[in-house]
C-alpha atoms as a PDB file:
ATOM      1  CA  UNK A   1       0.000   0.000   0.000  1.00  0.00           C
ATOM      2  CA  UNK A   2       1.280   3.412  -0.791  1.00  0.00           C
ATOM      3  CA  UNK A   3       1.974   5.749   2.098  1.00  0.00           C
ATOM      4  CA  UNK A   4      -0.468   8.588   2.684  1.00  0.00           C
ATOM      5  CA  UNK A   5       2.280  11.486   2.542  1.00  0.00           C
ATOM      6  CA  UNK A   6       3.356   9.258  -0.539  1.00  0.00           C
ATOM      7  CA  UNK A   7       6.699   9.134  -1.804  1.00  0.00           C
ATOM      8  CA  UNK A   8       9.305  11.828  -3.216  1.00  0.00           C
ATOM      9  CA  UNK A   9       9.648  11.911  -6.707  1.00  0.00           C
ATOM     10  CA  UNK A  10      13.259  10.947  -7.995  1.00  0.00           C
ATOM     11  CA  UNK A  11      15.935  13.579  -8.470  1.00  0.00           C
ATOM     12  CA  UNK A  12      14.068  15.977  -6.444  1.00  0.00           C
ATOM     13  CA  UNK A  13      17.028  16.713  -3.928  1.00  0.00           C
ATOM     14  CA  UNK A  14      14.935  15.655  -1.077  1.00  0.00           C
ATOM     15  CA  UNK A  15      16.465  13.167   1.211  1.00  0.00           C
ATOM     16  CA  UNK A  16      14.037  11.989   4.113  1.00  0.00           C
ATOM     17  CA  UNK A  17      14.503  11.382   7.539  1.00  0.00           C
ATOM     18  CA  UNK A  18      14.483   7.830   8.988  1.00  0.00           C
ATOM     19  CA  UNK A  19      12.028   8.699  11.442  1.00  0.00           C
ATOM     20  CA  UNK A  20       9.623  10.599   8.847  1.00  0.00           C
ATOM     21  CA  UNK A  21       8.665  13.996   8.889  1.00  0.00           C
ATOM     22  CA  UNK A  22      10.148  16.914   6.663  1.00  0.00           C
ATOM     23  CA  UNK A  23      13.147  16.967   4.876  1.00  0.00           C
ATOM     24  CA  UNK A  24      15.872  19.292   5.927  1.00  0.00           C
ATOM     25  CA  UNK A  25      17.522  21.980   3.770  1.00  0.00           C
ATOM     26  CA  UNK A  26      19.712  20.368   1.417  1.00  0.00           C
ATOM     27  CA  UNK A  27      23.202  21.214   1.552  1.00  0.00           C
ATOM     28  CA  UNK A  28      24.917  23.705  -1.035  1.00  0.00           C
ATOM     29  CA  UNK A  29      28.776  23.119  -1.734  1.00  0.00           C
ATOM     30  CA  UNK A  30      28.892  26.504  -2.785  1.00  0.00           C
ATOM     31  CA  UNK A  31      28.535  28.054   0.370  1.00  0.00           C
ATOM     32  CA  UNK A  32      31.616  25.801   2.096  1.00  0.00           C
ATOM     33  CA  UNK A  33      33.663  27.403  -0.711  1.00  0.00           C
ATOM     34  CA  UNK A  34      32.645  30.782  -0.687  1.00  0.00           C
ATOM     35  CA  UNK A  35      32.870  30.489   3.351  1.00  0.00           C
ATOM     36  CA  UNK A  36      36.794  29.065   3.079  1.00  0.00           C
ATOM     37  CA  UNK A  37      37.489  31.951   0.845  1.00  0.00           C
ATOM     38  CA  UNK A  38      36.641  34.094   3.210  1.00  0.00           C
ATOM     39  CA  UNK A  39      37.934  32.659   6.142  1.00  0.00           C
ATOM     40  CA  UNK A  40      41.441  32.822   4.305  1.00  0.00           C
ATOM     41  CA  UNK A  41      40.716  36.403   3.534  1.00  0.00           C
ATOM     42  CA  UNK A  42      40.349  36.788   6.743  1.00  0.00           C
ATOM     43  CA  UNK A  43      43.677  35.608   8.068  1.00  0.00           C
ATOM     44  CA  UNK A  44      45.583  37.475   5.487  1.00  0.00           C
ATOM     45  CA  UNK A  45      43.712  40.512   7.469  1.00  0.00           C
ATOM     46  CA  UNK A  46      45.349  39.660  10.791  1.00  0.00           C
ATOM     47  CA  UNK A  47      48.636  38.630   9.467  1.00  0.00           C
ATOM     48  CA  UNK A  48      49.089  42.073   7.408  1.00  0.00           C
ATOM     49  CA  UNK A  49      49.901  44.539   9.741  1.00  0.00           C
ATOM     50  CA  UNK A  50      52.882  42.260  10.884  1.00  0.00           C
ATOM     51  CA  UNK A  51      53.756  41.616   7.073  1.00  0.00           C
ATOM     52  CA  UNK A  52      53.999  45.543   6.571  1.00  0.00           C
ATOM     53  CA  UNK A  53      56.322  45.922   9.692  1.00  0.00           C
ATOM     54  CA  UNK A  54      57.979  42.728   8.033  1.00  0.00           C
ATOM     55  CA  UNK A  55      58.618  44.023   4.630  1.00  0.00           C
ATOM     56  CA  UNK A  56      59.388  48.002   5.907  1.00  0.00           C
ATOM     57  CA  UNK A  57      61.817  47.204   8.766  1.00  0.00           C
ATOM     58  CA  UNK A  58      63.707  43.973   7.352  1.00  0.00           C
ATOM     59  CA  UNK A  59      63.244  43.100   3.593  1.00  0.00           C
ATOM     60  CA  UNK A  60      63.575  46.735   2.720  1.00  0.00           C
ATOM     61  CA  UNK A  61      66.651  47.270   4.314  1.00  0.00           C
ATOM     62  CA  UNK A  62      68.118  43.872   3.210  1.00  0.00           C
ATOM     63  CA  UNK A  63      67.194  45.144  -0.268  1.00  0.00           C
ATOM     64  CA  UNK A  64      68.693  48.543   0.313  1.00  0.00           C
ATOM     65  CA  UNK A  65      72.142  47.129   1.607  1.00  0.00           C
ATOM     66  CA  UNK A  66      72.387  44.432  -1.124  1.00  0.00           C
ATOM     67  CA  UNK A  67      72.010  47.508  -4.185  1.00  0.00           C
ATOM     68  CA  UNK A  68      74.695  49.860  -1.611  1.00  0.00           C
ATOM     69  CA  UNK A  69      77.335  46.712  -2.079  1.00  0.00           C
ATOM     70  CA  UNK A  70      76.942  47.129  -5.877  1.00  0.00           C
ATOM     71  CA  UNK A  71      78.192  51.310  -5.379  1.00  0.00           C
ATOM     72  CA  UNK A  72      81.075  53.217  -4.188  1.00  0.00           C
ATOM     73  CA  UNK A  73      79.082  55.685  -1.458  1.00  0.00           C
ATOM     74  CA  UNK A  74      80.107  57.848   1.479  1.00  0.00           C
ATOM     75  CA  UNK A  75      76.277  58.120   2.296  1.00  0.00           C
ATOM     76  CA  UNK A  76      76.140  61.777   1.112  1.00  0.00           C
ATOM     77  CA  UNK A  77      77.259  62.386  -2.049  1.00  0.00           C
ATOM     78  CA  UNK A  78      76.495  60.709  -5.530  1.00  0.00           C
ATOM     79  CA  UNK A  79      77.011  56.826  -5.772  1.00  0.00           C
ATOM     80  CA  UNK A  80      79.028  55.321  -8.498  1.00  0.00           C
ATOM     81  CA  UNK A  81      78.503  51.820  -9.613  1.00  0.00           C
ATOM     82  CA  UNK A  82      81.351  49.499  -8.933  1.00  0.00           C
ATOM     83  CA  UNK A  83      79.938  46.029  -9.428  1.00  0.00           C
ATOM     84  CA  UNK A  84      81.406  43.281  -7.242  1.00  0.00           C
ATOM     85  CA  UNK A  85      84.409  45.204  -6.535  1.00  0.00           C
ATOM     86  CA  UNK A  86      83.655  45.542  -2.946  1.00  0.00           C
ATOM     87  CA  UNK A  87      82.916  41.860  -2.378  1.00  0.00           C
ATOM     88  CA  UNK A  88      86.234  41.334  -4.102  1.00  0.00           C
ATOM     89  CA  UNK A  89      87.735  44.087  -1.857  1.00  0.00           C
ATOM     90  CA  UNK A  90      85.986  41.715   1.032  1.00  0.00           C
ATOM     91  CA  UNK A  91      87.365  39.060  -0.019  1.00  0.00           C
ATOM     92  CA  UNK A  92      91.189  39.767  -0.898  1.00  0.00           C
ATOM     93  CA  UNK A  93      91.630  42.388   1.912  1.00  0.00           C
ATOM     94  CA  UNK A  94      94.386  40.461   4.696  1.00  0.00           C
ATOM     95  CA  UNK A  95      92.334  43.148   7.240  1.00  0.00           C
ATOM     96  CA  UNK A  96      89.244  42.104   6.336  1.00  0.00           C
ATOM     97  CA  UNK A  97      89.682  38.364   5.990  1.00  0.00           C
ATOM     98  CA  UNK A  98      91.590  38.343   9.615  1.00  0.00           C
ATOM     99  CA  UNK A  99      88.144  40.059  11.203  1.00  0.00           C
ATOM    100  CA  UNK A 100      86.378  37.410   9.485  1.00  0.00           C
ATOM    101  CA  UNK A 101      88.487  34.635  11.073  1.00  0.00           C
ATOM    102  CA  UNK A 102      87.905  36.374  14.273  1.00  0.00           C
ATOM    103  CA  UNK A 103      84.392  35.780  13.965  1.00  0.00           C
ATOM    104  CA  UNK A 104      84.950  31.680  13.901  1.00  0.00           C
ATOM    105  CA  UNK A 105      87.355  31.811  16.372  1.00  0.00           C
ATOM    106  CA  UNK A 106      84.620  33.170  18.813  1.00  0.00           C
ATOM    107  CA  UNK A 107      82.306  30.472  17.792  1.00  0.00           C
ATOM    108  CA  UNK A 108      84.364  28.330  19.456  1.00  0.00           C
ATOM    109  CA  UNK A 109      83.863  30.121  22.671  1.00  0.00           C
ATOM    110  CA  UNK A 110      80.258  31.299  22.061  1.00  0.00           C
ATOM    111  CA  UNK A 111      79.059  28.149  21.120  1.00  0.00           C
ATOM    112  CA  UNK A 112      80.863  25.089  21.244  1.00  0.00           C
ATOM    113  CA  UNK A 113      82.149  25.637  24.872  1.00  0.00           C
ATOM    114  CA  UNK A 114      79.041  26.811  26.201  1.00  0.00           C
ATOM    115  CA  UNK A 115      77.196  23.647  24.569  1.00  0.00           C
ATOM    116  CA  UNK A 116      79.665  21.391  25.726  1.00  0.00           C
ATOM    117  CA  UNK A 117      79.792  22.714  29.543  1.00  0.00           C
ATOM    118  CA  UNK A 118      76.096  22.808  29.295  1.00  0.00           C
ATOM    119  CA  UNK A 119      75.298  19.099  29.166  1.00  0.00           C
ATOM    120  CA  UNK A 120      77.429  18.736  32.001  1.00  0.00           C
ATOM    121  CA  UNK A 121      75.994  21.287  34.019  1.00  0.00           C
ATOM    122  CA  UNK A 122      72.822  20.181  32.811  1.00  0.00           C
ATOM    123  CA  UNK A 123      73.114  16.726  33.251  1.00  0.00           C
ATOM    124  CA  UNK A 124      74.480  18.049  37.020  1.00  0.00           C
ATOM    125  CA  UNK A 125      71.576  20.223  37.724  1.00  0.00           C
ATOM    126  CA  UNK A 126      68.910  17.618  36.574  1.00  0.00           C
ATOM    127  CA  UNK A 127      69.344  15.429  39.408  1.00  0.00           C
ATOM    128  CA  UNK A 128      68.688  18.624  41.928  1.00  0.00           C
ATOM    129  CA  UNK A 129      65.953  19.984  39.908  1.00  0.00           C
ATOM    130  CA  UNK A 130      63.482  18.825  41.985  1.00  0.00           C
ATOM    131  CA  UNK A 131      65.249  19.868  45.147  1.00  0.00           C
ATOM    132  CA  UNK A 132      65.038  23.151  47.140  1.00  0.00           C
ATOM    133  CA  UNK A 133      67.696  24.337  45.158  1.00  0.00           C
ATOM    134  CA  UNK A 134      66.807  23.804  41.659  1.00  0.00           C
ATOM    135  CA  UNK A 135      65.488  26.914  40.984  1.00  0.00           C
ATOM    136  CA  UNK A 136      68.031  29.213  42.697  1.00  0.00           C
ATOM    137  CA  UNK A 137      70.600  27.174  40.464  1.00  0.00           C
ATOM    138  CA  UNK A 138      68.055  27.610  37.349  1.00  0.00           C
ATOM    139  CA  UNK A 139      67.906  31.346  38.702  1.00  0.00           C
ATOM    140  CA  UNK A 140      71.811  31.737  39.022  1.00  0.00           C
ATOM    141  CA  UNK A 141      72.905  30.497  35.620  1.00  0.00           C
ATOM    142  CA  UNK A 142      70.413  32.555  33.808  1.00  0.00           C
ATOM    143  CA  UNK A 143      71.507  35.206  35.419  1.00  0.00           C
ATOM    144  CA  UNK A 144      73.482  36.283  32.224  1.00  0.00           C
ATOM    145  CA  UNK A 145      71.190  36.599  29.955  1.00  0.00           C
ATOM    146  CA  UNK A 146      69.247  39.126  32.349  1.00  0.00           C
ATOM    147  CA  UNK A 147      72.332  41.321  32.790  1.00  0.00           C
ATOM    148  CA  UNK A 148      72.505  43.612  29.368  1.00  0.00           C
ATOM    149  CA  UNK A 149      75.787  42.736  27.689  1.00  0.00           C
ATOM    150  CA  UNK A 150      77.145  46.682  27.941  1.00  0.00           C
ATOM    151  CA  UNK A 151      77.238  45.791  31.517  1.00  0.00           C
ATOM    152  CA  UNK A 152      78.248  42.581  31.246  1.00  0.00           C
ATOM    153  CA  UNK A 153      81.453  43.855  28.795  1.00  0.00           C
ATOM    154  CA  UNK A 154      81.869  46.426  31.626  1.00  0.00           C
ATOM    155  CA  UNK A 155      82.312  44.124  34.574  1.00  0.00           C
ATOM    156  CA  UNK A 156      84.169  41.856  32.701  1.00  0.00           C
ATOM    157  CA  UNK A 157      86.778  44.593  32.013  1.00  0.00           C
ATOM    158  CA  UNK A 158      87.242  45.437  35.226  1.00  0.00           C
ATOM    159  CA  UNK A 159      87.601  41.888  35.867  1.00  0.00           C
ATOM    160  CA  UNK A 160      90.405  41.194  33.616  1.00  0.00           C
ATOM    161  CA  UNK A 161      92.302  44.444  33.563  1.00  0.00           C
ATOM    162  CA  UNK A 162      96.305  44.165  34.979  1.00  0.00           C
ATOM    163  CA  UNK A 163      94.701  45.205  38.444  1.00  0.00           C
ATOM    164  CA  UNK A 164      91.553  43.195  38.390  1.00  0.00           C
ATOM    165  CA  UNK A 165      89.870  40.272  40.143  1.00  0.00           C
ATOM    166  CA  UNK A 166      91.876  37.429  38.136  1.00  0.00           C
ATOM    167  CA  UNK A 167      95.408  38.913  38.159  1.00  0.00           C
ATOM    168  CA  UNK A 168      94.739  39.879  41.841  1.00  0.00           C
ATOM    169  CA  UNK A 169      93.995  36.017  42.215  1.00  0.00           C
ATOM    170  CA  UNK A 170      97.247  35.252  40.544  1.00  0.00           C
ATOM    171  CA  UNK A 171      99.038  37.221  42.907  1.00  0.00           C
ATOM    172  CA  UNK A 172      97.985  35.847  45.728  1.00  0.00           C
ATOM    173  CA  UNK A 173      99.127  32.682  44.796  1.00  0.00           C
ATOM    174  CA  UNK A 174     102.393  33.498  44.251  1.00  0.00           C
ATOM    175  CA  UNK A 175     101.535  33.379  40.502  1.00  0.00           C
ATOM    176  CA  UNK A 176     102.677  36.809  39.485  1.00  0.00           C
ATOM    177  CA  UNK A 177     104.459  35.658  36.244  1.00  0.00           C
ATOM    178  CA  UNK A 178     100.959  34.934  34.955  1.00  0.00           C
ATOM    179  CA  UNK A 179      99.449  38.161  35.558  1.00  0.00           C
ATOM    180  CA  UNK A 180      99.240  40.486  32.505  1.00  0.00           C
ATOM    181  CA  UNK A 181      96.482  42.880  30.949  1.00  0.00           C
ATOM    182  CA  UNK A 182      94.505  39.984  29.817  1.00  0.00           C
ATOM    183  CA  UNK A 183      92.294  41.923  26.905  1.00  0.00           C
ATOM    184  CA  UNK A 184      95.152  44.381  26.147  1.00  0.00           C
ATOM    185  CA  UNK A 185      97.741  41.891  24.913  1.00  0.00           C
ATOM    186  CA  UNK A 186      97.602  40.418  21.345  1.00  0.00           C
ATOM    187  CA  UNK A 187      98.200  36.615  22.064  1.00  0.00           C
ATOM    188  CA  UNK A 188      95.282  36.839  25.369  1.00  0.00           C
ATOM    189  CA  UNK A 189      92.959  40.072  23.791  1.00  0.00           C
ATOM    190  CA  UNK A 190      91.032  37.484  21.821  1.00  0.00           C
ATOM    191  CA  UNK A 191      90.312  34.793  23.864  1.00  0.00           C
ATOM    192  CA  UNK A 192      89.405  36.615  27.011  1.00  0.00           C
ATOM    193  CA  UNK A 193      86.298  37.926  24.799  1.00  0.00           C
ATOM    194  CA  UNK A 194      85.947  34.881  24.229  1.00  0.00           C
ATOM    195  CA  UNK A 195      85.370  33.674  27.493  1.00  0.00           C
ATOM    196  CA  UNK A 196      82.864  36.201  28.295  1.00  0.00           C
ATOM    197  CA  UNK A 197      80.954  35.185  25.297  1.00  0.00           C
ATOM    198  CA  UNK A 198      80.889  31.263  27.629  1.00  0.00           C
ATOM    199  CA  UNK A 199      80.000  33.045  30.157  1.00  0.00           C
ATOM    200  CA  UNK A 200      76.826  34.730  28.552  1.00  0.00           C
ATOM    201  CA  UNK A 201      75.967  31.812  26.531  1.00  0.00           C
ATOM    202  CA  UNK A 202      76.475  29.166  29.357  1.00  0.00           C
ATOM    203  CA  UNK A 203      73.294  29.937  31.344  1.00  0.00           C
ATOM    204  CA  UNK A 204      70.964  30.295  28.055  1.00  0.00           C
ATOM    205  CA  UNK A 205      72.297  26.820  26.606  1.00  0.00           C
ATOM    206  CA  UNK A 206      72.076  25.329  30.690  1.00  0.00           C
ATOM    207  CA  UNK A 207      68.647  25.993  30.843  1.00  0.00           C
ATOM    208  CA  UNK A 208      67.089  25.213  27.298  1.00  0.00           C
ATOM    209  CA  UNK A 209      69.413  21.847  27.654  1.00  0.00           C
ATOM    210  CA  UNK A 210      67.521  21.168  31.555  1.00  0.00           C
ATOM    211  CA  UNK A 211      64.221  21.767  30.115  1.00  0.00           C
ATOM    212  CA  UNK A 212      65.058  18.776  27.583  1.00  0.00           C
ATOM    213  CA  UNK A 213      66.705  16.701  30.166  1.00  0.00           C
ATOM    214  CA  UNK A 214      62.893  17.293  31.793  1.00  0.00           C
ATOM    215  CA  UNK A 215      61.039  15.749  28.566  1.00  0.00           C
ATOM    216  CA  UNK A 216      62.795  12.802  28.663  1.00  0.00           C
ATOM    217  CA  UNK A 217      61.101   9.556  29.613  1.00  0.00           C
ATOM    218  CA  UNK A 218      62.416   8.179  32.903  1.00  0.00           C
ATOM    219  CA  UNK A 219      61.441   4.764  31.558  1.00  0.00           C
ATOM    220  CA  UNK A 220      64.327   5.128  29.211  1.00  0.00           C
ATOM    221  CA  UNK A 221      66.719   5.961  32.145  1.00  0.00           C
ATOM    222  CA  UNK A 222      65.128   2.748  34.098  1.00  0.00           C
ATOM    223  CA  UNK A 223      65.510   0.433  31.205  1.00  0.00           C
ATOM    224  CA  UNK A 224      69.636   1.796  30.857  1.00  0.00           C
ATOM    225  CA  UNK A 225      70.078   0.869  34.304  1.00  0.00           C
ATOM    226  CA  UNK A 226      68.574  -2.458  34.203  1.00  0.00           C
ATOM    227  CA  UNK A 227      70.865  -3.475  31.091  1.00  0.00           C
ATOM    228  CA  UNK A 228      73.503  -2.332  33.398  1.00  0.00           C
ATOM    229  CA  UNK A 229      74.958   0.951  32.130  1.00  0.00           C
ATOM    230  CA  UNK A 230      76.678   3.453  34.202  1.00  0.00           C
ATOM    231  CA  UNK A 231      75.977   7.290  34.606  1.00  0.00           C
ATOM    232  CA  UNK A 232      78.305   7.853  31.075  1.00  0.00           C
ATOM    233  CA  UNK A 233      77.045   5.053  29.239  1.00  0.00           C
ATOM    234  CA  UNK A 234      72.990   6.664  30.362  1.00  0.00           C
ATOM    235  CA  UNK A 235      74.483   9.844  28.995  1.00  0.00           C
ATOM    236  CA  UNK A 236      75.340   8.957  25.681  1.00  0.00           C
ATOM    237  CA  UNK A 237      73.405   6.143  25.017  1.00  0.00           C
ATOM    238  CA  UNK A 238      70.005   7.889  26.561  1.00  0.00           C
ATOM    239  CA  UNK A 239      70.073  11.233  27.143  1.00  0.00           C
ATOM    240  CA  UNK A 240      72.367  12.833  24.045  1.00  0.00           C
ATOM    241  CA  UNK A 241      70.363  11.236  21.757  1.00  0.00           C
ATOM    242  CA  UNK A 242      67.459  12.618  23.026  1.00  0.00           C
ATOM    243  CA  UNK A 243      68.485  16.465  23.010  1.00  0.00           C
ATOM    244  CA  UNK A 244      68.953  16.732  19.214  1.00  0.00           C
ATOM    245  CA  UNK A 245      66.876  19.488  18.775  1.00  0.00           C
ATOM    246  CA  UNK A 246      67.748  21.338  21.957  1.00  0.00           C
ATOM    247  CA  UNK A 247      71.701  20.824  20.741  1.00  0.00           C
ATOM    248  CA  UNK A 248      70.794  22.061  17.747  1.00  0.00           C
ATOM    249  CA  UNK A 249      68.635  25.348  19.189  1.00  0.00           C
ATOM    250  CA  UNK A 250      71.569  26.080  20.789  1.00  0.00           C
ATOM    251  CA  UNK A 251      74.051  25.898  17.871  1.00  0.00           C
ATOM    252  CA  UNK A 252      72.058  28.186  16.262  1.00  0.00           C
ATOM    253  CA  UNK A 253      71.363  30.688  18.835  1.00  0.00           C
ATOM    254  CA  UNK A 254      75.066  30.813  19.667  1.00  0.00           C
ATOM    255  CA  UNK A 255      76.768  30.609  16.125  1.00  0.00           C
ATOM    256  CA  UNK A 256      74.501  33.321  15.323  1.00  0.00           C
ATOM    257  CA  UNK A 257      75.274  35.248  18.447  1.00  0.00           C
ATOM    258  CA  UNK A 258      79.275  34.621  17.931  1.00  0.00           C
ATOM    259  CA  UNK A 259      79.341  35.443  14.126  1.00  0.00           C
ATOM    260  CA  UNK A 260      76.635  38.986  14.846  1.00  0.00           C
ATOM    261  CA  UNK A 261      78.726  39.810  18.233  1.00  0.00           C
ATOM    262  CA  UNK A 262      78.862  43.479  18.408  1.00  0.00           C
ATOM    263  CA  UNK A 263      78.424  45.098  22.058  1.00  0.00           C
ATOM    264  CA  UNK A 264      80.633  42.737  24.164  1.00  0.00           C
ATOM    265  CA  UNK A 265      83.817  43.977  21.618  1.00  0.00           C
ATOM    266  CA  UNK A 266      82.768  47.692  21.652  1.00  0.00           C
ATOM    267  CA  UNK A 267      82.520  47.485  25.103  1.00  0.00           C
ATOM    268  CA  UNK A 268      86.131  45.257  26.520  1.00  0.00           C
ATOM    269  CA  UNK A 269      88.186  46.111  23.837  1.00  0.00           C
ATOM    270  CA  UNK A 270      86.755  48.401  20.915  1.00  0.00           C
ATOM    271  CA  UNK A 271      88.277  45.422  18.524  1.00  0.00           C
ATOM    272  CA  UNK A 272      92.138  46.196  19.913  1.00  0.00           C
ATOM    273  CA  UNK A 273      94.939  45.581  20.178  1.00  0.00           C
ATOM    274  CA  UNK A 274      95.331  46.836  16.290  1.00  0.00           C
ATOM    275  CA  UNK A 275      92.539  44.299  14.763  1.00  0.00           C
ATOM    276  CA  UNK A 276      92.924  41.702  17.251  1.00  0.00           C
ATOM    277  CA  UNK A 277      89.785  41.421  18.582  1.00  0.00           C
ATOM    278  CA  UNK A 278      87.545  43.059  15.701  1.00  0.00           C
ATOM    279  CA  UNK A 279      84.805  41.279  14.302  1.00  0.00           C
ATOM    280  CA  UNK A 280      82.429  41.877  11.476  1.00  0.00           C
ATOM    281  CA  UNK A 281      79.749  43.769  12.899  1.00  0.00           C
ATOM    282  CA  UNK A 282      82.188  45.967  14.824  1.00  0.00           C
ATOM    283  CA  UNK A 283      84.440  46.694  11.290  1.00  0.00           C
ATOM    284  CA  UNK A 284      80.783  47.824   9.162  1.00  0.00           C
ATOM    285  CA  UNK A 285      79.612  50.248  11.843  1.00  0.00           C
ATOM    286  CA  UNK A 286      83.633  51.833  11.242  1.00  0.00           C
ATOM    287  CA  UNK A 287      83.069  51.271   7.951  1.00  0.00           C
ATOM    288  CA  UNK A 288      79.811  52.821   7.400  1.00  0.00           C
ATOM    289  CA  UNK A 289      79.585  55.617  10.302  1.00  0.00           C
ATOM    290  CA  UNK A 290      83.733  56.453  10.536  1.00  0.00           C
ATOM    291  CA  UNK A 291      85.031  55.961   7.322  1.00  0.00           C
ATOM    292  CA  UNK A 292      81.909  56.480   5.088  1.00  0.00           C
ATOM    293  CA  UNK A 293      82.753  53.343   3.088  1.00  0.00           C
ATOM    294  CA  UNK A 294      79.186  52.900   2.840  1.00  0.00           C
ATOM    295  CA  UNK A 295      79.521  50.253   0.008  1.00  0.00           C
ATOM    296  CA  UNK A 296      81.750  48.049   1.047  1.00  0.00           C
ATOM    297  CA  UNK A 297      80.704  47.891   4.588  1.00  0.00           C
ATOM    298  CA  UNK A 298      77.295  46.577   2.847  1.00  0.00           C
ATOM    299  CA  UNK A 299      78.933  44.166   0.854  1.00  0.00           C
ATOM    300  CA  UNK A 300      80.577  42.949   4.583  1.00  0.00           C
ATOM    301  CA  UNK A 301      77.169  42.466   6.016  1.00  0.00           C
ATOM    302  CA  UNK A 302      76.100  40.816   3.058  1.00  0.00           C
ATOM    303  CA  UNK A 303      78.882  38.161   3.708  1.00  0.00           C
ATOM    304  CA  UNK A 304      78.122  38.069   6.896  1.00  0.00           C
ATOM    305  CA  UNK A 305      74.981  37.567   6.583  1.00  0.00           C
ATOM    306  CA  UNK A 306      75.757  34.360   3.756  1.00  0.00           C
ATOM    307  CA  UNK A 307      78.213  33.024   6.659  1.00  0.00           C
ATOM    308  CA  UNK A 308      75.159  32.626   9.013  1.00  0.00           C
ATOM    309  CA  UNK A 309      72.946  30.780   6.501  1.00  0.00           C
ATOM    310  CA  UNK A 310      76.476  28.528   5.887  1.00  0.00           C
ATOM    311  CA  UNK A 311      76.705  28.362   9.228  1.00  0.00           C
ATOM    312  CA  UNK A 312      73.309  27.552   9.970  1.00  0.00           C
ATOM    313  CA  UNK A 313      71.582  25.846   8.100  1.00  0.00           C
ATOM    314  CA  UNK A 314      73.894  22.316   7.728  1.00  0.00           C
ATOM    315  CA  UNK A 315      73.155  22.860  11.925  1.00  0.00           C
ATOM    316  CA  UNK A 316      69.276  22.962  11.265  1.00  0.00           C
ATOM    317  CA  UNK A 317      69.717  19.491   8.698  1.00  0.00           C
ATOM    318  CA  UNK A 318      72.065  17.988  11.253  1.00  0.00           C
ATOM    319  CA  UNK A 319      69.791  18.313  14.104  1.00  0.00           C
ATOM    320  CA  UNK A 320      66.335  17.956  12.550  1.00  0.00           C
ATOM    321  CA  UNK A 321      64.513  14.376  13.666  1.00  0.00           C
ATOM    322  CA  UNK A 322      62.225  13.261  15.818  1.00  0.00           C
ATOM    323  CA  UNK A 323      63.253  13.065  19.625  1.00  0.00           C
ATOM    324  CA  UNK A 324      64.297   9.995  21.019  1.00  0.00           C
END
């Protein structure tokens, strides 16, 4: 028998319900599109204040300095096109090429030191971290990174000068044949920056390398033990492995640091004795502001800036993976 309310008629859109009554609306595809085009519309809305502070205060510049490396400019007068003879200039001047060296010499002390002390310290400080103490020794070694670095470059002079804390030290030991001005002297100038670059950098890498240590499953440190292996063996069998992307957030944040170091020179030694102790960011603001070399100071910080991405990237492939 045919139902009272009878049946639809085929290919009339109308789907109904299992138990009876009307049909709802039926739904239009159209309006799904036109509502994701809109909702992306939207989003470019939000993002585009931060794109036009993007593109003003960072690809503009970049821009700017990359066409100033192509000219011969003292910033006021008229520019004459030179080409690559300034990257040339960057790259056969002895002066220039020793700052540059400079530059990876402190990436030794800004980055691999620091990195290296900091999984031992780490690795130290994870076993008090729930303790009373682990947060005045979280507190302590972060400490640096609070202290702005033209204060930190002050101290540190102090510090090191021939009457400072560390020859005073010496002294009292009977060491006096050590003592000397310690950022004053060409063979010492350069690595006493350096160590106040470990110093800075210690605390940062410390704490991002802790707050690993802290994601790590203890089950892994349980199962280590039971197959018998020592503190070392947990260490590089366990915990290492499991920090690759913390190693390799600190890499980055310190090579970049060590090769863009600026204030910490200035400050200790204004890049002496002679060249010593001068780095790339240090020689482009002489360059630029001092000698009006406006061009080939750009062409520097467009090396510079290529020796990060060198530097940094092969760091980034390195340490990329999935945690442990």
């Amino acid at each position: 028998m045919t139902s009272a309310l009878g049946s639809a008629p085929a290919g009339s859109g109308i789907a109904s319900r299992p138990g009876g009554g009307n049909p709802g609306p039926p739904v239009r595809p159209h309006r799904k599109r036109r509502w994701g085009r809109t909702a992306r519309w939207i989003g470019w809305v939000w993002v585009l204040p931060a794109l036009i502070m993007y593109a003003v205060f960072v690809l503009r510049p970049l821009a700017l300095t990359v066409q100033y490396s192509l000219y011969r400019w003292n910033g006021i007068g008229s520019a004459r096109w030179v080409g690559f003879e300034n990257y040339l200039t960057v790259f056969t001047d002895r002066d220039l090429l020793k700052i540059i060296s400079n530059a990876f010499v402190l990436i030794v002390f800004f980055s691999f030191i620091p990195v290296a002390l900091g999984l031992l310290v780490a690795s130290l400080v994870r076993r008090i971290t729930t303790g009373p103490g682990g947060t005045l020794v979280r507190t302590v070694l972060f400490l640096p990174q609070v202290i702005p670095l033209v204060a930190a470059g002050i101290a540190w002079s102090w510090v090191l000068s021939s009457s400072g804390l560390v020859n005073q030290a010496l002294r009292a030991v009977g060491l006096d044949g050590l003592t000397r001005s310690w950022l004053g002297e060409f063979n010492t100038a350069l690595p006493a920056v350096g160590v106040i670059g470990t110093w800075v950098m210690l605390g940062l890498c410390t704490i991002l390398l802790v707050t690993g240590m802290s994601k790590i499953d203890p089950s892994l440190y349980e199962a280590a033990r039971m197959d018998g292996a020592g503190p070392i063996r947990e260490f590089f069998a366990v915990t290492l492995p499991s920090l690759r992307q913390e190693i390799g957030v600190c890499l980055t944040v310190t090579v970049i640091a060590a090769l863009a170091s600026f204030d910490i020179v200035y400050i200790s030694t204004s890049g002496g004795p002679g060249i010593q102790t001068t780095v790339p960011g240090l020689e482009i603001y002489r360059l630029a502001f001092s000698q009006r070399q406006v061009g080939l100071a750009s062409a520097l910080g467009v090396v510079l800036m290529l020796l990060v991405l060198v530097c940094v990237l092969p760091i980034q492939r390195l340490t990329r993976g999935e945690k442990a």
